[in-house]
Each structure stands twice: as structure tokens, then as C-alpha cells.
Protein backbone atom coordinates (compact mmCIF):
# COMPACT_ATOMS: atom_id res chain seq x y z
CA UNK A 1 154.05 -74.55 25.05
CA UNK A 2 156.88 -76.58 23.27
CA UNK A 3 157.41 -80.12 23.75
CA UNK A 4 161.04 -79.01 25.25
CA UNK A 5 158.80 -77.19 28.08
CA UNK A 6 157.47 -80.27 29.88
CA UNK A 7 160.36 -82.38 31.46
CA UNK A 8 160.93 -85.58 29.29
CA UNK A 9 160.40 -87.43 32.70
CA UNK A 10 156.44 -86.75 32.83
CA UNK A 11 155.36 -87.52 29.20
CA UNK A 12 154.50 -90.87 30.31
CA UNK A 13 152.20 -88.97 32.38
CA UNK A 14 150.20 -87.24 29.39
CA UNK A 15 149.23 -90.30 27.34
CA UNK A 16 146.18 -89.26 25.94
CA UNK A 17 147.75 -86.02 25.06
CA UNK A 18 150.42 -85.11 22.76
CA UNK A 19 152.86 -83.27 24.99
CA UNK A 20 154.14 -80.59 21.91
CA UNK A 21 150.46 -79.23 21.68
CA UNK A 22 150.24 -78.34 25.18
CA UNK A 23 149.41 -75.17 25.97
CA UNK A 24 151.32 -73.42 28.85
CA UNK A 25 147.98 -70.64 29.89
CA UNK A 26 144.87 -73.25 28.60
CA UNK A 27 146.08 -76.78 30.04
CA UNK A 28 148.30 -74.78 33.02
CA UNK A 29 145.93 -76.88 35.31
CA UNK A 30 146.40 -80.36 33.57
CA UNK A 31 150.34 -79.83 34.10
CA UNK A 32 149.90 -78.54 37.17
CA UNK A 33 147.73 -81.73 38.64
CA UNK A 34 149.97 -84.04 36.71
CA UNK A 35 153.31 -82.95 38.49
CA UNK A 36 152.50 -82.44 41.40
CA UNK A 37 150.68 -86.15 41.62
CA UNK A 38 153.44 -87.41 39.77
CA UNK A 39 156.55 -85.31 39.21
CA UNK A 40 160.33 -85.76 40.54
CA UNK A 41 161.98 -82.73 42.46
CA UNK A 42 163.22 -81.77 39.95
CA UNK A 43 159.86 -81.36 38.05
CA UNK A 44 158.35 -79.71 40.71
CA UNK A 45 161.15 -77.63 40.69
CA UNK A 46 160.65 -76.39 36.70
CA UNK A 47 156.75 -76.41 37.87
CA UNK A 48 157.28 -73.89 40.42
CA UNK A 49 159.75 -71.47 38.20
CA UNK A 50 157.30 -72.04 35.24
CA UNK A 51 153.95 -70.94 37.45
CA UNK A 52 154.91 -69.90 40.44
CA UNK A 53 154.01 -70.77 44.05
CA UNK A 54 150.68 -68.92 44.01
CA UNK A 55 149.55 -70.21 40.62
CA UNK A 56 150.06 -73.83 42.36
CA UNK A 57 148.70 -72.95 45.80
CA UNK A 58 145.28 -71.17 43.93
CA UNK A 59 145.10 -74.90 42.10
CA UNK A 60 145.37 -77.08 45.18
CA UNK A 61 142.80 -74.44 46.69
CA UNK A 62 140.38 -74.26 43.92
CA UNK A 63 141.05 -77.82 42.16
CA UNK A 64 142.95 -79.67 44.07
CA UNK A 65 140.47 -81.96 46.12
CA UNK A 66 138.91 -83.12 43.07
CA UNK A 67 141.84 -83.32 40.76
CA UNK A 68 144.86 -85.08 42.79
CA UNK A 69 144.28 -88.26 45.08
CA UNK A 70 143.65 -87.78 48.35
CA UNK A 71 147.22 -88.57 49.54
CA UNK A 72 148.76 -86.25 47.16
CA UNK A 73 146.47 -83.61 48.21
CA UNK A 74 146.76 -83.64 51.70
CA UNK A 75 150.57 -83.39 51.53
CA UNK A 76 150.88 -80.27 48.86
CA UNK A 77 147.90 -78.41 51.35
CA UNK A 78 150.55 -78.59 53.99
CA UNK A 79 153.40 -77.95 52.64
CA UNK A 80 151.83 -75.17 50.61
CA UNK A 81 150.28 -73.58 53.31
CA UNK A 82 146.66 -73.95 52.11
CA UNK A 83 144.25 -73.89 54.88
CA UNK A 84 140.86 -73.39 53.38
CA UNK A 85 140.20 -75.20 49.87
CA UNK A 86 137.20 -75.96 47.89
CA UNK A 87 135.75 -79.16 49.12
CA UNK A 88 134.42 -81.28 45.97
CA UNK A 89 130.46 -82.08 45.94
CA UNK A 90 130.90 -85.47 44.95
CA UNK A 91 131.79 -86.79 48.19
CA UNK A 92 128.65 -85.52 49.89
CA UNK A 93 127.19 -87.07 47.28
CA UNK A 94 128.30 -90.37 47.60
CA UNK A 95 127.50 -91.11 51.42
CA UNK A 96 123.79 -89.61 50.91
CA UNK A 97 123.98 -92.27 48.06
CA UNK A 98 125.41 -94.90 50.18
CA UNK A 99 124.99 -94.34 54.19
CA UNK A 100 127.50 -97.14 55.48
């Protein structure tokens, strides 16, 4: 993936990564997470033509409750449609670890 693939508005969004050596296939759900959490319209708009709508709804199913905040992953579920995801350990971890 080219550094002309990712919108100029969400490098600020890959710091720790240099946005030229991106990989569309290998980091496809690193880009994915990072515009839908953080992306414009317009950005979501390039995300879809560049993946697809079932490429994002199989991340928000499989990845999606771990890798986006709660708030962001509530509202792409909807809109996308996705009514059965993968539900992330952790949490049933953390109120065995702390009950209140």
C-alpha cells in the first residue's frame, strides 16, 4: 500500500507506524479499526471502496469488540447490520477479577 492510499486526514492516526509501509492485505485490520474509530465520511467512504462492506462487517464481527471503543462499536454493529459478534474474553475476565 502507498502512502497516497491512506487519506492524508488519518496519518495522525498511525503514529507509531510509517503510513508508506503499510500494507493494504497484512495491516487491512489496523486501517480498518483506525477509520472507522476515527475517520471522516469521507474516509469511511475510500474505506468502504478500498475493502468493501463485508471485509468491514467480518472485522466489527470478528475484531471489533476488542479493537474499537465501546461507543464506536456499538454504532458500526448497527449500522452495519451485525447481529452476532465475537464477544472479547477480557471482560469476563475482569469482573471474576473484580466482583463490584
Amino acid at each position: 500500500m502507498t502512502s497516497t492510499s491512506i487519506p492524508s486526514g488519518l496519518w495522525p492516526h498511525f503514529q507509531e507506524y510509517d503510513p508508506r509501509r503499510l500494507d493494504r492485505d497484512q495491516d487491512a485490520d489496523l486501517i480498518i479499526q483506525r477509520t472507522l474509530e476515527h475517520g471522516t465520511w469521507e474516509e469511511i467512504r475510500w474505506l468502504v471502496a478500498s475493502y468493501g462492506v463485508e471485509r468491514i462487517r467480518k472485522f466489527v464481527r470478528l475484531r471489533g469488540g476488542r479493537l474499537l471503543s465501546a461507543a464506536t462499536f456499538t454504532y458500526w454493529r448497527k449500522l452495519l447490520g451485525v447481529r452476532r459478534w465475537r464477544r472479547s474474553p477480557f471482560a469476563r475476565e475482569a469482573r471474576q477479577v473484580w466482583p463490584f
